[in-house]
Protein backbone atom coordinates (compact mmCIF):
# COMPACT_ATOMS: atom_id res chain seq x y z
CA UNK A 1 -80.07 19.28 11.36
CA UNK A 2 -82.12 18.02 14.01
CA UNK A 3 -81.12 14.68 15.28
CA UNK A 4 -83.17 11.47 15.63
CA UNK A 5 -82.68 8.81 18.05
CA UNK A 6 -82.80 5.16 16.68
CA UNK A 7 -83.70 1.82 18.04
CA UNK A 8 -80.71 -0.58 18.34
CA UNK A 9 -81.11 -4.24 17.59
CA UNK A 10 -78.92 -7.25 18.46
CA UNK A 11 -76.24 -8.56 16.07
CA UNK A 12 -76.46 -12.64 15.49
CA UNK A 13 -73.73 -14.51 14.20
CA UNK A 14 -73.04 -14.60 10.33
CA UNK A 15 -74.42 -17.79 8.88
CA UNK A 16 -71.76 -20.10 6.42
CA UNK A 17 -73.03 -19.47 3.06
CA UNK A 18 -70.18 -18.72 1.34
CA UNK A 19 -70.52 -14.88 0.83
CA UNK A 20 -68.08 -13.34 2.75
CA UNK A 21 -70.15 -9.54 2.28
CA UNK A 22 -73.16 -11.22 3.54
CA UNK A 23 -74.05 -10.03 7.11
CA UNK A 24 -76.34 -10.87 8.46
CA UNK A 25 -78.80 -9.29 11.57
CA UNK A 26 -81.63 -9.98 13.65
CA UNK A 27 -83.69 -7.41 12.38
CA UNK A 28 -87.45 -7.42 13.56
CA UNK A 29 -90.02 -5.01 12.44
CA UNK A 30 -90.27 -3.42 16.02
CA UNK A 31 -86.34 -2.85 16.70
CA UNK A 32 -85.78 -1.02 13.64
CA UNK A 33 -87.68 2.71 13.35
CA UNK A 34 -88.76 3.12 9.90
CA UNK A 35 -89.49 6.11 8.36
CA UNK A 36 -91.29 6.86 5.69
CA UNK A 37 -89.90 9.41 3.57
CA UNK A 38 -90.95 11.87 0.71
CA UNK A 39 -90.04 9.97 -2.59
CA UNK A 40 -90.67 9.20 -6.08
CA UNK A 41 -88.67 6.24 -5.68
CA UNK A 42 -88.05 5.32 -2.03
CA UNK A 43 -90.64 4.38 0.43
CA UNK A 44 -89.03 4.42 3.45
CA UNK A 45 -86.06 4.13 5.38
CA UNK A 46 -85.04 2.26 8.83
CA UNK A 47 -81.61 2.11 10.41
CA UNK A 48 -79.58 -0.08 12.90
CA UNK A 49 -77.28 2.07 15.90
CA UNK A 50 -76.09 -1.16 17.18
CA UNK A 51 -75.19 -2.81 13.49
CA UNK A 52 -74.90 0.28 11.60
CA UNK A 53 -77.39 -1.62 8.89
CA UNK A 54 -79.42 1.17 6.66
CA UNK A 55 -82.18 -0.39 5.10
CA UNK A 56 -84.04 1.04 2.32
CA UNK A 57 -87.40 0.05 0.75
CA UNK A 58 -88.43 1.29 -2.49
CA UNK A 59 -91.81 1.84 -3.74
CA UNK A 60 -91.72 -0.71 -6.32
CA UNK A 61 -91.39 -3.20 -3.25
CA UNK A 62 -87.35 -3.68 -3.00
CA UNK A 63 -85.51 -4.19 -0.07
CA UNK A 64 -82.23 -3.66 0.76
CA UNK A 65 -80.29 -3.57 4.04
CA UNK A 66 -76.61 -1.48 3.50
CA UNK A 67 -73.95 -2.65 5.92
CA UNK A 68 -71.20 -0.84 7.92
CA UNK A 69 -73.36 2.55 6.79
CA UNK A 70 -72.55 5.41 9.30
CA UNK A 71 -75.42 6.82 11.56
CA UNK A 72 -74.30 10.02 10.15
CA UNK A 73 -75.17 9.13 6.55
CA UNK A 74 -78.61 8.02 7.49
CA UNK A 75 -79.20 11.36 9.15
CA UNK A 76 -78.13 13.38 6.13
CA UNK A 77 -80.55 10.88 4.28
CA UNK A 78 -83.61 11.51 6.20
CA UNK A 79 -82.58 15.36 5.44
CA UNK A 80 -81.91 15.00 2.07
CA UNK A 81 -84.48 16.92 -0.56
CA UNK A 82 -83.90 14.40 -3.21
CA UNK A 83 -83.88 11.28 -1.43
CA UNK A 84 -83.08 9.25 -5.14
CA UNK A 85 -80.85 11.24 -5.62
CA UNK A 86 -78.43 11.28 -2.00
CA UNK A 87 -79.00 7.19 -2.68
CA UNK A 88 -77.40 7.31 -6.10
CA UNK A 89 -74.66 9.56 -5.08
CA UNK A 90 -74.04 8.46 -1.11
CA UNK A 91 -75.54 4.73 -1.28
CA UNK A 92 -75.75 3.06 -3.93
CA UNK A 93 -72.02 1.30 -4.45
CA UNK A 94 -71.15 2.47 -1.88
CA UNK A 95 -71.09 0.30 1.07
CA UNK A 96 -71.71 -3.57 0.83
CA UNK A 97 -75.26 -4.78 0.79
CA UNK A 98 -78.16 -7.72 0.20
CA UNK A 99 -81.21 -7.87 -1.08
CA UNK A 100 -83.60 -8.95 1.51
């Protein structure tokens, strides 16, 4: 599996809102390599080194940012052949997450 290198971004403090899953990130457009991927229902996917924040946007417009997610399970993402389907299985419920 061949290995891609990822853009880190920096982690800012957690704001008091009461959810103690919530994390939040500085997460601009340009620190974050997205890749678009071959889906019927997932658009693209971009991931955080530094935060280890997997974000996934669907084609129906959703976004999602998955916390704590090892590096290693957004490389076996990118190289899944059903993409829907590693999300269902490896994702989804998974790890703790917000809608963004």
């Amino acid at each position: 599996m061949a290995r891609i290198d990822l853009v880190s971004v920096d982690r800012l403090p957690d704001p008091p809102n009461g959810r103690d899953h919530a994390i939040r990130s500085c997460v601009n457009q340009s620190d974050v390599i997205r890749t678009k991927v071959d889906s019927s229902s997932i658009d693209s996917l971009g991931y955080s080194v530094a935060n280890r924040i997997l974000e996934v946007t669907f084609v129906r417009g959703a976004f999602y940012r998955y916390f704590e997610v090892p590096e290693q399970i957004f490389q076996e993402f990118l190289c899944a052949p059903s993409k829907g389907a590693f999300f269902n299985s490896t994702v989804r419920n998974c790890f703790q997450y917000e809608r963004v």
